[in-house]
Every structure is written in C-alpha cells, then in structure tokens.
Protein backbone atom coordinates (compact mmCIF):
# COMPACT_ATOMS: atom_id res chain seq x y z
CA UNK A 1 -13.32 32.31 14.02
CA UNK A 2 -10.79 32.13 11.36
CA UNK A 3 -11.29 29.03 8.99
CA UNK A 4 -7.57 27.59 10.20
CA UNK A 5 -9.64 27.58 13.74
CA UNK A 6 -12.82 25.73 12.04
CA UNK A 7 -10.34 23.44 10.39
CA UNK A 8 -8.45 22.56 13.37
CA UNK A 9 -11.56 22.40 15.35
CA UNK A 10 -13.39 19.83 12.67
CA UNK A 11 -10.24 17.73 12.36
CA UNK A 12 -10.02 17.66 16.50
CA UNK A 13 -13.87 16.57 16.08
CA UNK A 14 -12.99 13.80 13.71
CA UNK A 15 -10.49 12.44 15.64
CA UNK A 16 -12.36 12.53 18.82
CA UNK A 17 -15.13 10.14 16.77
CA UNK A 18 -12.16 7.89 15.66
CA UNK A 19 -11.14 7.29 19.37
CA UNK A 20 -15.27 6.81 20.87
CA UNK A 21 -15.44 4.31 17.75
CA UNK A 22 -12.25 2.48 18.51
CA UNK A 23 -11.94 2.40 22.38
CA UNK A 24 -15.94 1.77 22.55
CA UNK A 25 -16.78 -1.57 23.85
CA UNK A 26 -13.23 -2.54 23.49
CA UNK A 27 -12.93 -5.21 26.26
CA UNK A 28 -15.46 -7.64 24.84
CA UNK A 29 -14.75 -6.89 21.17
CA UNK A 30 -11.21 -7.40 21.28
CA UNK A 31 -9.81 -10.93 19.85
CA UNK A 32 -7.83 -11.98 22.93
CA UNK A 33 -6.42 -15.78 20.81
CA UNK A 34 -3.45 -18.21 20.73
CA UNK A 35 -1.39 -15.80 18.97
CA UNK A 36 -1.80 -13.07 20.94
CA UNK A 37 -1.57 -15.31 24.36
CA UNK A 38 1.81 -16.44 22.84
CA UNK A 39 2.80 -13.49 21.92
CA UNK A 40 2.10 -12.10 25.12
CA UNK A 41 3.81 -14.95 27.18
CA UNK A 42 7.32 -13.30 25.15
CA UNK A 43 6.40 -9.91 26.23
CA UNK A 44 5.73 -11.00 29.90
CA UNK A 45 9.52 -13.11 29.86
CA UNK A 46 11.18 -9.54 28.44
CA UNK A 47 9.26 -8.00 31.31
CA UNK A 48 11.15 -10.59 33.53
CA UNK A 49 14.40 -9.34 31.98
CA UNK A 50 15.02 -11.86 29.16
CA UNK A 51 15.04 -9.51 26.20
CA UNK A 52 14.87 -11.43 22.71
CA UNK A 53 15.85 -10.43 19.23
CA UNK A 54 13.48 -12.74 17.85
CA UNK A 55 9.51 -11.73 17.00
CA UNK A 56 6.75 -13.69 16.53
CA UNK A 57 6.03 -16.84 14.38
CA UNK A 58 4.07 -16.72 11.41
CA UNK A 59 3.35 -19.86 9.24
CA UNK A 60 3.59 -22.38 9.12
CA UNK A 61 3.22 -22.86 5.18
CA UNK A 62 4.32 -26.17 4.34
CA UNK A 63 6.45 -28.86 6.23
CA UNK A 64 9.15 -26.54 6.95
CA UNK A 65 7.11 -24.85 9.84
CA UNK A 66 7.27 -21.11 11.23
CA UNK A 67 9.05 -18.28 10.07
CA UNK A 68 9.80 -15.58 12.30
CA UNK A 69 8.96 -11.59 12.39
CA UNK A 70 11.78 -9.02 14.00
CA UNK A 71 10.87 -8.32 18.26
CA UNK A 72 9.68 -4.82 17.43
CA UNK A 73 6.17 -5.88 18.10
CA UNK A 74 6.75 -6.70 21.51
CA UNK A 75 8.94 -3.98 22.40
CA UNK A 76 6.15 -1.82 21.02
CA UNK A 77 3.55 -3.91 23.04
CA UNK A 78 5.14 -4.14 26.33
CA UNK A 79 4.80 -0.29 27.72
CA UNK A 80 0.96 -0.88 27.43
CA UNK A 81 1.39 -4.32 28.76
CA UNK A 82 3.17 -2.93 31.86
CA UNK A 83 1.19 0.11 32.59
CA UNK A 84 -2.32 -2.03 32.67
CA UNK A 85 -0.92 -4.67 35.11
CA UNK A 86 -0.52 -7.65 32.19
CA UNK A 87 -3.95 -6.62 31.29
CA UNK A 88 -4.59 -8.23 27.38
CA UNK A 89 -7.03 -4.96 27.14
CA UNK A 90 -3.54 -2.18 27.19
CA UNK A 91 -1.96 -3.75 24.21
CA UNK A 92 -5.86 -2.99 22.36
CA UNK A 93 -5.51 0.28 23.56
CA UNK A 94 -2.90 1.20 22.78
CA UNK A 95 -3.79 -0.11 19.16
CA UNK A 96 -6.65 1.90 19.17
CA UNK A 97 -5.11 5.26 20.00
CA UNK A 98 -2.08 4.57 17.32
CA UNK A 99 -5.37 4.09 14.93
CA UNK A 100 -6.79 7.70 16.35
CA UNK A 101 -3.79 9.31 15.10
CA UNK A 102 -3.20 7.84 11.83
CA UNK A 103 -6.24 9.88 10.99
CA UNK A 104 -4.35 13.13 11.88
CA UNK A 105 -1.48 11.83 10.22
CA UNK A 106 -3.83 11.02 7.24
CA UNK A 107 -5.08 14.71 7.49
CA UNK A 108 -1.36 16.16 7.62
CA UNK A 109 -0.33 14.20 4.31
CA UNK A 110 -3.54 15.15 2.44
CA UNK A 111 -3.26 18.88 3.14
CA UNK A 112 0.28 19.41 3.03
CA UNK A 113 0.73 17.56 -0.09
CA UNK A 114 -2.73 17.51 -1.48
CA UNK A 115 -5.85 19.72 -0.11
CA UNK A 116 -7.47 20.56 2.89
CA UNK A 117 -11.00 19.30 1.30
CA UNK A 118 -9.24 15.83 0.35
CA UNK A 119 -7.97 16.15 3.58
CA UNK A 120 -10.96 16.47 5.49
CA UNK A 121 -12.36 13.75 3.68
CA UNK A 122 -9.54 11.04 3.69
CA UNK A 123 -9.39 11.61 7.60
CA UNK A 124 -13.50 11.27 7.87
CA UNK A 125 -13.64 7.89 6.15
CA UNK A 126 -10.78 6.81 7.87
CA UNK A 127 -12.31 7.77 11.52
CA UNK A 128 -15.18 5.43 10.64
CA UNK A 129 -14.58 2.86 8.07
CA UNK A 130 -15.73 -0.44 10.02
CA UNK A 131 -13.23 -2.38 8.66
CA UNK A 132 -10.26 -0.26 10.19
CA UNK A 133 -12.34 0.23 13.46
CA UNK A 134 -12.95 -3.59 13.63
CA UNK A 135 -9.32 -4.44 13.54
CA UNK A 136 -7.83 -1.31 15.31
CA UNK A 137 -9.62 -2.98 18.48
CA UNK A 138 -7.53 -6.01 18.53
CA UNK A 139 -3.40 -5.47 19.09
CA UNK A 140 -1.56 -7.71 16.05
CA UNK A 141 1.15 -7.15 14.38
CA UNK A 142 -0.64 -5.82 11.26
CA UNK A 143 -3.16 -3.94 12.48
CA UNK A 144 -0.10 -1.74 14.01
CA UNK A 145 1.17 -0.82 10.08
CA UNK A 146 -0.91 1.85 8.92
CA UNK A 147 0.17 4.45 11.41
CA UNK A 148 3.92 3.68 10.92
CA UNK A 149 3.16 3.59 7.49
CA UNK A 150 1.43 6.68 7.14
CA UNK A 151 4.06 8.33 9.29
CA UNK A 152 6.70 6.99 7.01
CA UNK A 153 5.01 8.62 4.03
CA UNK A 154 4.61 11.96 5.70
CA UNK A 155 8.33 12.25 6.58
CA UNK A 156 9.19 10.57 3.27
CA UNK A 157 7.42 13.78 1.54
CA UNK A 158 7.93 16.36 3.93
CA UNK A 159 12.08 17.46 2.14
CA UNK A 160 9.94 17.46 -1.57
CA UNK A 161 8.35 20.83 -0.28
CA UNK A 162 10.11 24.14 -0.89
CA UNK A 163 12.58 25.77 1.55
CA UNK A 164 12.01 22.67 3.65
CA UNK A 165 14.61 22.06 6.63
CA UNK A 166 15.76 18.92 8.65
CA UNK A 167 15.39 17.00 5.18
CA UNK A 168 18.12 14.40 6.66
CA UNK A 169 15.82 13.44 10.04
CA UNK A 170 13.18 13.15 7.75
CA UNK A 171 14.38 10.38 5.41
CA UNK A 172 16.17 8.81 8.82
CA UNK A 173 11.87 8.43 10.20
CA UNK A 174 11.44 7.67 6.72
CA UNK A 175 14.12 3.99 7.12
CA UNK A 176 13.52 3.47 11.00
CA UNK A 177 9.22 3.30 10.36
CA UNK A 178 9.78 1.23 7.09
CA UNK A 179 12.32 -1.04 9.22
CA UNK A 180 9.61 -1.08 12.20
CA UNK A 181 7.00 -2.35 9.91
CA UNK A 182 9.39 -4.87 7.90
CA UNK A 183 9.76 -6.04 11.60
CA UNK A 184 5.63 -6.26 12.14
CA UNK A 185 5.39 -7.92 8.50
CA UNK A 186 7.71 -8.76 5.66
CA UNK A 187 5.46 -7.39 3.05
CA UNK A 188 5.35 -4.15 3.89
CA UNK A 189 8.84 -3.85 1.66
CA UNK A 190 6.87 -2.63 -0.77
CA UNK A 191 6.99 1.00 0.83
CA UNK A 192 10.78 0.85 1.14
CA UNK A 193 11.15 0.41 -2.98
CA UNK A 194 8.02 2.61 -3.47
CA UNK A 195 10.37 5.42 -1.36
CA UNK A 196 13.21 4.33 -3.16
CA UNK A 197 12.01 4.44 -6.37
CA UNK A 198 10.63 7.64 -6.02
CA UNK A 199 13.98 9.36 -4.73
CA UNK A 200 16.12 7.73 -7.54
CA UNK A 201 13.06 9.28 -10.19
CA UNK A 202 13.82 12.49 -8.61
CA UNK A 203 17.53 12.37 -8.54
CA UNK A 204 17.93 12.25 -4.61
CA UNK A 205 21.14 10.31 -4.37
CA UNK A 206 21.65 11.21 -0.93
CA UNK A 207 18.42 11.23 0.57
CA UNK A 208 17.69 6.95 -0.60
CA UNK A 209 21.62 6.67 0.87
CA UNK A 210 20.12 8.08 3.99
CA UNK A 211 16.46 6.13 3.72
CA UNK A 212 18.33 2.80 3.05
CA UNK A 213 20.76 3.00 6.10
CA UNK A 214 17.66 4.23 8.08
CA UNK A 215 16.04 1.18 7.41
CA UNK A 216 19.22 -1.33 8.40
CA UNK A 217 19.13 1.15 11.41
CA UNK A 218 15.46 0.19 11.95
CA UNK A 219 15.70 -3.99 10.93
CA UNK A 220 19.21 -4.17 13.23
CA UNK A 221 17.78 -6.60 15.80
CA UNK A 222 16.92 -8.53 12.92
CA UNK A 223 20.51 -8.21 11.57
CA UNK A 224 22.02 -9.49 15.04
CA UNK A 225 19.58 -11.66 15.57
CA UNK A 226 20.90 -13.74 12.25
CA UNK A 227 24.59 -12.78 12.85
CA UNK A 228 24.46 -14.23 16.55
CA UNK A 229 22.55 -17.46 14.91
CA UNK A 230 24.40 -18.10 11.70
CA UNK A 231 21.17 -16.63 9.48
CA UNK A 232 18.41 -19.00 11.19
CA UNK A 233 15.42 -16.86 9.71
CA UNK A 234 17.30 -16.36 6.54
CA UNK A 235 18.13 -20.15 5.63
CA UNK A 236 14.35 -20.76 6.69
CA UNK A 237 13.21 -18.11 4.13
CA UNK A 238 15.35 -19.77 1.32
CA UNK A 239 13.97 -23.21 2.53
CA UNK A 240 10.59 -21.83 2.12
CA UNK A 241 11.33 -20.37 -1.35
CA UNK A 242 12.60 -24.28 -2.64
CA UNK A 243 9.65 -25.75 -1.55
CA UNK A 244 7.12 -26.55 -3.72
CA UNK A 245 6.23 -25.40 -7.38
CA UNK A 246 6.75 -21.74 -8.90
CA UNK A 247 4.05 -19.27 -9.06
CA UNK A 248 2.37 -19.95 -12.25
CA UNK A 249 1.29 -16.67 -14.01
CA UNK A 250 -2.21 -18.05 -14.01
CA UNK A 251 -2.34 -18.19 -9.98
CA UNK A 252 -0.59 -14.28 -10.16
CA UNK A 253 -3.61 -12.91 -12.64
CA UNK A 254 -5.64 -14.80 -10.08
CA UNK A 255 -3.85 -13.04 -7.38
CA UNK A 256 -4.00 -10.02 -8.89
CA UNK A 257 -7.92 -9.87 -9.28
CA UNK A 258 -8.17 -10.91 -5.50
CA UNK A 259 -6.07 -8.16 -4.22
CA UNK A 260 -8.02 -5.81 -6.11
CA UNK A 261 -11.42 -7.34 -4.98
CA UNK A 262 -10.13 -7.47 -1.23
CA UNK A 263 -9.26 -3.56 -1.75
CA UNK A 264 -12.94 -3.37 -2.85
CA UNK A 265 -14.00 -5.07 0.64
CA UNK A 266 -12.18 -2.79 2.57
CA UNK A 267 -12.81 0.48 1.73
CA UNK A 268 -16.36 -0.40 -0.01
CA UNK A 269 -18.08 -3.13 1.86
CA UNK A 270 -16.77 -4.92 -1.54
CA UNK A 271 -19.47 -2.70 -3.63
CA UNK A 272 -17.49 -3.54 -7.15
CA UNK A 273 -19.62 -1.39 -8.88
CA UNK A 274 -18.93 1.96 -6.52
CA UNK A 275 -14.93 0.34 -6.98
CA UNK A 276 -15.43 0.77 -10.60
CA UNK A 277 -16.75 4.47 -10.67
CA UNK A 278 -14.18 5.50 -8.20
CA UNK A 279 -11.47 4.41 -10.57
CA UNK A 280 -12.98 6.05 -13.42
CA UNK A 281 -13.46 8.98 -11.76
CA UNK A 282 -10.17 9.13 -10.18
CA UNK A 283 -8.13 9.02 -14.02
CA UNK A 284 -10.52 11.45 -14.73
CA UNK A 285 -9.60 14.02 -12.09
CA UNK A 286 -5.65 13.05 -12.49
CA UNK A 287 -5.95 14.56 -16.13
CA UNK A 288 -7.87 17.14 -15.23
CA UNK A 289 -5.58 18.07 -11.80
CA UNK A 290 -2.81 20.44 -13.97
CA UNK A 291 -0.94 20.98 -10.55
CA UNK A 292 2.81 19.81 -11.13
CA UNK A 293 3.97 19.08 -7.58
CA UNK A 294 0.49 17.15 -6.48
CA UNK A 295 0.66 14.85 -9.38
CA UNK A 296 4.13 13.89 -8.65
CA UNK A 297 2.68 13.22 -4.97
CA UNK A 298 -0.36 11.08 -6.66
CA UNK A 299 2.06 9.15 -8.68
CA UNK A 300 4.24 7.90 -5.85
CA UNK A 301 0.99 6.57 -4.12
CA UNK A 302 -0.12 5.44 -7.15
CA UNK A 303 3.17 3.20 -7.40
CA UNK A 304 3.16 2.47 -3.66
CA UNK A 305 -0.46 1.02 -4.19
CA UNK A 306 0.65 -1.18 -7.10
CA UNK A 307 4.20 -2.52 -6.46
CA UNK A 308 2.12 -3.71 -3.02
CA UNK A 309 -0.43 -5.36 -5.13
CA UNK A 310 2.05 -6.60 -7.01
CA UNK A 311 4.24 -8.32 -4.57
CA UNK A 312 1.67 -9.36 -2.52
CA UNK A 313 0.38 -11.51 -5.32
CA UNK A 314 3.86 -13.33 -6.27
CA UNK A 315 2.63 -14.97 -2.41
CA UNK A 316 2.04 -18.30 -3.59
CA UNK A 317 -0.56 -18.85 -0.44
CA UNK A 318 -3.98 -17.52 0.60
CA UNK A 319 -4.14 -13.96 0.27
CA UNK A 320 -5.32 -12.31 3.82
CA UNK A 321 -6.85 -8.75 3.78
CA UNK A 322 -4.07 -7.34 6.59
CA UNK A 323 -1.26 -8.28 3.93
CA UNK A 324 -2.40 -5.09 2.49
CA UNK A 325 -2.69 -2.97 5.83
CA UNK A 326 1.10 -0.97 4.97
CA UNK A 327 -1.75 0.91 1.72
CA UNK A 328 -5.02 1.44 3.86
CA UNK A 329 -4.27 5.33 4.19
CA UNK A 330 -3.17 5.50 0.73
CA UNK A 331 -6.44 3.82 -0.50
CA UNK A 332 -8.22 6.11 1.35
CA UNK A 333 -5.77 9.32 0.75
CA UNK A 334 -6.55 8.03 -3.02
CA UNK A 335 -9.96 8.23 -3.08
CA UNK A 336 -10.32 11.61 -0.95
CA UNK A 337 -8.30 12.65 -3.74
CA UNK A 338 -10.48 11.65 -6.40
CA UNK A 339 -13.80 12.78 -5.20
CA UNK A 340 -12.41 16.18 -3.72
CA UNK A 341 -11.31 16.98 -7.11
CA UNK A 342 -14.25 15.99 -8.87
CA UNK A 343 -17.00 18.01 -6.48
CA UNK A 344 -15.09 21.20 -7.37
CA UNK A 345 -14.47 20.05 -11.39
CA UNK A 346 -16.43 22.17 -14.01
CA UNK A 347 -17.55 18.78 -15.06
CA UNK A 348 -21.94 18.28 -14.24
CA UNK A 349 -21.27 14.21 -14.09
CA UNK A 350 -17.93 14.57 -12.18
CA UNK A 351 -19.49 16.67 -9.19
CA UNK A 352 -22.71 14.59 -9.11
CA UNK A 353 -20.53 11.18 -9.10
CA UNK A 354 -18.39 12.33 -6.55
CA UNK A 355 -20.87 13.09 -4.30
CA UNK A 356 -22.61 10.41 -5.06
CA UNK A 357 -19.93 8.29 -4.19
CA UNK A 358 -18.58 10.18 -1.09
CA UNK A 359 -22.96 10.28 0.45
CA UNK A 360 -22.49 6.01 -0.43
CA UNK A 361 -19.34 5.73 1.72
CA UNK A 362 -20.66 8.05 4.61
CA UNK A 363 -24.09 6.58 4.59
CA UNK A 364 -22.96 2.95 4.23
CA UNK A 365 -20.51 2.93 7.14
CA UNK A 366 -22.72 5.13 9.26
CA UNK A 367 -25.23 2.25 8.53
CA UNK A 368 -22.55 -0.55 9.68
CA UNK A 369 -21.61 1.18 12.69
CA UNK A 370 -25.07 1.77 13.70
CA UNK A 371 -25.80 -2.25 13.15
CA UNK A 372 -23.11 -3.25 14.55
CA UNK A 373 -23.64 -0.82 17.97
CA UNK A 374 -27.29 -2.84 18.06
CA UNK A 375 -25.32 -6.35 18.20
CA UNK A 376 -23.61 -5.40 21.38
CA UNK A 377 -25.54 -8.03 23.57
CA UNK A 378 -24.86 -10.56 20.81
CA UNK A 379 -21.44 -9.55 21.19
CA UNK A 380 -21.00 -9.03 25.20
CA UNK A 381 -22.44 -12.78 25.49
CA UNK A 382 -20.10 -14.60 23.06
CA UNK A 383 -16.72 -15.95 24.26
CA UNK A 384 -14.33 -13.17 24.69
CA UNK A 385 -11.81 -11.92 26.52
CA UNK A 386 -13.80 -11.09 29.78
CA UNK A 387 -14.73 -14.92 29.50
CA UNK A 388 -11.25 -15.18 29.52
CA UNK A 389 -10.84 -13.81 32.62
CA UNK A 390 -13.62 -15.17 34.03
CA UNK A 391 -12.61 -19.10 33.34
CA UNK A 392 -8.79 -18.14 34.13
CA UNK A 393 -9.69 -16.46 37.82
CA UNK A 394 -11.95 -19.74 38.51
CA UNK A 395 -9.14 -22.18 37.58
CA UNK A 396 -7.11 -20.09 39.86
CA UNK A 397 -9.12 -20.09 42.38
CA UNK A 398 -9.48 -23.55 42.25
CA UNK A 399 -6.07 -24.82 42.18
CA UNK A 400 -4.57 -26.09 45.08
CA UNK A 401 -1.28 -25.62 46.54
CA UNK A 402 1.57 -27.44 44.14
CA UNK A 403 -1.32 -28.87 42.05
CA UNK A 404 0.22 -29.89 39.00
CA UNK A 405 -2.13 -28.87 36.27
CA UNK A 406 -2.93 -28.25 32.92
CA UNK A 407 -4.97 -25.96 30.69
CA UNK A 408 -6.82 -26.43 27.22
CA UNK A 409 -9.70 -25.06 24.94
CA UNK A 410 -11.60 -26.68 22.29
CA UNK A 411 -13.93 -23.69 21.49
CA UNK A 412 -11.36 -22.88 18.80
CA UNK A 413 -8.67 -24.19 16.45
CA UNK A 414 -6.02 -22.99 19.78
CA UNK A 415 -6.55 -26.26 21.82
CA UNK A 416 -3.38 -25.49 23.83
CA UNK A 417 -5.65 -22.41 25.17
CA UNK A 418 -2.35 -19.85 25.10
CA UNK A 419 -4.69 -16.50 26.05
CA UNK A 420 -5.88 -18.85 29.14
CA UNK A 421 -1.81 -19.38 30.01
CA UNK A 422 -0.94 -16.40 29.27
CA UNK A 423 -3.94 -15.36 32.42
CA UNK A 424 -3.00 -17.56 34.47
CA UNK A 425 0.77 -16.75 34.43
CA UNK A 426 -0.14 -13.59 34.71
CA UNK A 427 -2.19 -14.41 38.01
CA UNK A 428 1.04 -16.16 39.20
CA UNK A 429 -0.30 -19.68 38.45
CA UNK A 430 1.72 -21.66 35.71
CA UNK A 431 0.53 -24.51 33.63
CA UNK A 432 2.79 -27.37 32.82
CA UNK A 433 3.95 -27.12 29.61
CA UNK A 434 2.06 -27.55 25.96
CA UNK A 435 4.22 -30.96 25.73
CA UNK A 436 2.83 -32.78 29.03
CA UNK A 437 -0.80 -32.80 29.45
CA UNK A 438 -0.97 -36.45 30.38
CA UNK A 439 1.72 -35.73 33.27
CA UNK A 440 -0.90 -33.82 34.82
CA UNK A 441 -3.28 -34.06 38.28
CA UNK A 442 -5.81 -32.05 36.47
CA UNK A 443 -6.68 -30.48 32.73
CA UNK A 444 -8.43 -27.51 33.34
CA UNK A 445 -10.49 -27.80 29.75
CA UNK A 446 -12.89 -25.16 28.02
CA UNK A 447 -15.46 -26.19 25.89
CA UNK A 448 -19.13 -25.33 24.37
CA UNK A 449 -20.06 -29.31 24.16
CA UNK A 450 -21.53 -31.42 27.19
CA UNK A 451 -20.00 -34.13 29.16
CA UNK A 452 -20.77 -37.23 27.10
CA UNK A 453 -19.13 -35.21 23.77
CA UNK A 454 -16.02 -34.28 25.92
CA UNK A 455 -15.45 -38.23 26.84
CA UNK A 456 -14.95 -38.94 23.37
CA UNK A 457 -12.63 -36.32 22.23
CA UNK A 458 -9.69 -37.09 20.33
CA UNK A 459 -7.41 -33.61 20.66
CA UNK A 460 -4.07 -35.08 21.99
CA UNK A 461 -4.82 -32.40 24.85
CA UNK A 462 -7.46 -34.37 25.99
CA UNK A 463 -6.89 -37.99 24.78
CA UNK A 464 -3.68 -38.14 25.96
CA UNK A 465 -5.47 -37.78 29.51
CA UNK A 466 -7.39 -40.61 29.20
CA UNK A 467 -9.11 -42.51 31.20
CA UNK A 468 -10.28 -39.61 33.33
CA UNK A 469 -13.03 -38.01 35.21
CA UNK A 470 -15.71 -35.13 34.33
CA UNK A 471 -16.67 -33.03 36.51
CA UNK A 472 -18.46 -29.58 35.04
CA UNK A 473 -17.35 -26.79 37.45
CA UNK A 474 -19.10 -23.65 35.72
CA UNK A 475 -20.74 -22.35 32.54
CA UNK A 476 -18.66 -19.27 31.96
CA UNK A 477 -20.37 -17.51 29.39
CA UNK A 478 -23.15 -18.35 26.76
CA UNK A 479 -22.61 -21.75 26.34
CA UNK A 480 -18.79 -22.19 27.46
CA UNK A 481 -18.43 -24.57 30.30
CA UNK A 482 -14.90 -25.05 32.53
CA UNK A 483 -14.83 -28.91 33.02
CA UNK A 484 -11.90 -30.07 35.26
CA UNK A 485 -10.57 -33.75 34.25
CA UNK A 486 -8.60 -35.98 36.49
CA UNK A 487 -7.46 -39.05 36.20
CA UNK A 488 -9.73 -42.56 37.07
C-alpha cells in the first residue's frame, strides 16, 4: 500500500469517527428550542410556497428590538426539513454531516497549503473536539459557519498555488460562502476583509474585484430584501448603533481578554496554561518554518484570527462563544501547525512540548467524550426533543374537533412553547396565536412544578387565563407534566 493509500485510508477513518461522534445519540441530544421552533414555523410557510427574503431574528439588544439575519438559513434548512417529513431531527443531521466534512475540508487546506502531518492532526482534533461535536448536533445558524467558512478559505487559497486553473470560480466560492455566512451571522465579515486584505497585499486587483461581487452575488436576497422595504434592516442597524454609550476602550481590552479566554475554552477545555505554551510554541516554529509560500498562508490565518477577535470585541454586548464559530478551523489549522512543526524541529524542548501538548488535547477530549457517552441516561431522561414529541402527539390526540386551543411551556425562558407549535403544526393541529391565550377553550401548558405552583403563576400565558381549571393529563418525561387548563 502506497502511503497516498494509508493517507487516504486514515483521513476516511477520521472522518468516519467525526460522523459516529456527531450523528450518535442525536435525537435526544439535540436542542430542539423557541428559536429553532420559530425558525422552523418560516421554513414550514416557504414549504407552503411563501418564500421570504427575510432570515431569522436575533436580539433583541435594547428597546429597539430584533434585528434580522439574510433567509439563507432556511433555504439551507428546508431540503432536510422536507426529506424527514418536518422532522426537527433532519435539520441536526444535516448539521452534523456539514460538520463531518469540514474535517476533510480541514485536511485539504492543511495539506495543500501546509503539511500532510499538520493535516492529519488539524482534521483529528477537529473529528473529536467536544465542543464542536456538542454544537454540530443542534441545527443554528452558527453552528452552520465553519464548513462554509473553511470552504471559503480553501477556494480563497486554491489560485495562490502554481500553474493553478479556474482561479476566477475560485474567488466567485470564495464571495458566494462569505455572503452565505454574512447571511447565517453578521460577524463573520471578518473573513471577507481578512480575503480582501490578503489579495490587495498580494497585488490581486482582479481576483478581490471578483471576491467582492461574489459576495453581493451571495448577500442579494439581503440586497432586495432592503430595496423592496426601503432599508428596514439597515435603518434598524443604524438605530442600534445610536443607542446607548460608545464602546469605551476599557470594555474593548476587556473584550479582548474574553475572546481570547473563550478561544482557550474551545479548543482547550479553557486550560490557560496549555493556551500559553501553544502560543509560545507556535512563534517559535513560525521563525523557525523558512518556507516562503506557507508563511504567507500562516499569516493570512493569522490576520483572519485577529481582525475576528478584533471586531468581535468592538460588540458592545455579552460576548457568546459561536460569535467566533467563522475561526474554529483556523484555530485548530493553527495549532496543527504549530505542534507538527515542532515534533519534527531539531529543537529537544520543541518536540517534547509539542507532543506534550498534542497527547493533552487527544487524551483530554478522549476523556470528555468518554464521560459524556456515560451520561447518556442522564441525558435520554431530561426534557428533549423526543419529550417534545411525546407532549405534542398527546395534545393532539387530545384535541377535539374545532377545539380552540392554546399551547405554552414554563420549563424554559420560551413560555410561548414555539418547538411545541412548530409539532403540532406540523401534525396538522394549529394553536391560536402567541397574542390570544385568554381567547382560548384550553392552554395546553408544560411544566416541571405541581398543581398548586401552576395556580399561582404569573406568565401572561397563563395569567391571562385565569380563573381556570387543572387538570394533570401526563408526566411526559422526568419530571415534565402536560396540564390542560380551561376556564371555571
């Protein structure tokens, strides 16, 4: 067997383990909540032939409310949707497999452009890194970036190589996946200046001409969207930006040392101390690596990595770990980088670090996998989405014919219970609207407290009912009950 053959065979291996690890499970592990039950209601009305140019909400911030995304993330959503029936578990799939493959596109970037050994490795801790497992289970909007981001970067690189062909379909993947993720979240515009940047640095006129039209190409519903409604989005972004004070450059140091520190939680179980010998050893290995061509590869990741830092902490709110999800394969491409280098460095403390370090990663999310595989009844009995399904096929079952009704859920902060509408409409059964629970015969309600607790809520869902009637027609799982109220 020739070692191309073992290669190909070892990366087919590791992306076999990335798919167990990611579809594994996956119907009671996947987050099935009020954003993804709204987002799925939009998906289900495009499936009924009323196709929107708007995406989902995110906010709200302040007083001004929501802000709104581009539609690709339905449009992306809605084959999987289809295929399993309205099923909440296709869109998780299909999350899961775009996951898989970001390690192979992981694996094509680092040896094309770096090594096969800092290949190997990049796509081996990206396989099974918890933290990208955990959220490659559930479909959101983020947790979609790093393959379109990693394919971006791969067709962004690909022309740099000599003799290379087709350099103007590259760039044009290049716009349309940096558009597609500008649609899925506005922060990943820190790869479209990273590319851009890098192209003007390298005196390829043309080639950001054809990466910046790309990318209109690839945010165009966005564009009519605002045309057709006078910039809506757009005058709600400048709202958002007069509201309130500036960013003081106390809050952006702040900022700056929690991106780094939620970097360190991602790809090191935030271990500060391994954070701190990876970045030594990677300026080590960078002036030790005399290769022309690979450094100028390791310095646009480099400035990918920090212009993302550094927008992301100019956000004047709470910093979220998925604002950073357009640089997970470049955090791990970085550090494949640095510890392949330093295992074959002449350097005694360099080899013994990296390995070191590399043994710590494997061992440490071999460890976290292993615990979390031995929580599975913890996590089978919790409230999930087969508790979903559970409580919506019982209300179903016990509606009656023209039964006005209404749904809600005080097990979390979504009391309008959107996953359990989204179920139901799915079933063919449709709730009155979020606006007229007391118009109701009966509130179908969810919740882990008894009867007596329930009587004196004071959620508008439910107080708005009152006076009413308890009567407890199931525990559904652990200790969710389905109460039905109607009125005295």
């Amino acid at each position: 067997m020739s070692r191309n053959q073992k290669v190909s065979l070892t990366v087919l291996a590791i992306f076999a383990t990335a798919l167990l690890l990611r579809i594994s499970n996956i119907h009671n592990e996947t987050i099935f909540g009020g954003d993804q039950g709204y987002d799925f209601l939009q998906i289900k009305s495009i499936l009924e032939g009323n196709l929107t140019l708007l995406g989902p909400k995110i906010g709200p911030y302040n007083e001004l409310g929501n802000l709104y995304l581009g539609p690709a993330y339905y449009y992306i959503l809605l084959p999987s949707l289809y295929l399993f029936k309205l099923d909440p578990v296709g869109p998780a799939y299909l999350t899961a497999l775009l996951s898989a493959f970001t390690v192979i596109l992981i694996f094509k970037i680092c040896s094309m452009f770096l090594s096969k050994r800092s290949a190997l490795t990049a796509a081996l801790l990206f396989a099974i890194s918890p933290f990208i497992i955990i959220q490659s289970k559930t479909a959101s909007n983020p947790h979609l970036i790093p393959f379109f981001s990693s394919l971006a970067i791969y067709a962004l690189l690909r022309p740099q190589q000599k003799n290379s062909k087709n350099n103007v379909f590259y760039m044009l993947v290049t716009g349309v996946c940096i558009g597609i993720m500008f649609q899925l979240h506005y922060l990943s515009i820190s790869l479209l200046l990273a590319s851009a940047f890098f192209l003007l640095f390298n005196k390829q006129i043309k080639n950001t001409g054809y990466l910046l039209a790309s990318f209109l190409v690839g945010i165009s519903p966005q564009i009519l969207f605002e045309i057709k409604h006078n910039f809506f989005v757009t005058n709600l972004f400048l709202a958002q930006l007069r509201v309130g004070n500036a960013l003081s450059l106390k809050m952006f140091y702040q900022h700056i040392a929690e991106s780094l520190s939620m970097i360190a939680q991602i790809m090191l179980n935030n271990n500060k101390q391994i954070a701190l010998i990876l970045a030594a050893l990677f300026f080590f290995v960078l002036k030790i690596d005399k290769n022309k061509q690979r450094r100028i590869y390791i310095q646009f990741f480099c400035m990918f990595f920090v212009l993302t830092i550094f927008i992301t902490s100019m956000y004047k709110g709470k910093l979220e770990t998925h604002y950073f999800a357009q640089i997970y394969p470049v955090i791990f491409i970085l550090v494949a980088y640095a510890t392949g280098l330093g295992v074959l460095s002449k350097s005694l403390i360099a080899r013994a670090t990296s390995g070191v370090v590399l043994l710590f990663l494997i061992v440490s999310y071999t460890t976290k996998i292993v615990l979390h595989v031995q929580d599975t009844e913890k996590i089978n009995y919790a409230w999930n989405l087969n508790g979903q399904k559970i409580a919506a096929l019982k209300i179903a079952g016990e509606l009656k014919d023209g039964e006005k009704f209404n749904v809600a859920t005080t097990i979390s902060g979504d009391t309008r219970s959107m996953p359990i509408r989204f179920l139901l409409s799915s079933y063919g059964k449709q709730p009155l609207g979020v606006e007229n629970y007391p118009e109701a015969e009966a509130i179908y309600l969810i919740s882990n407290d008894d009867e007596k607790h329930v009587a004196l809520y004071t959620v508008w869902e439910v107080s708005s009912y009152a006076p009413f009637t308890i009567a407890n027609l199931e525990k559904i799982q652990g200790n969710v009950n389905l109460y039905k109220l109607t009125k005295k």
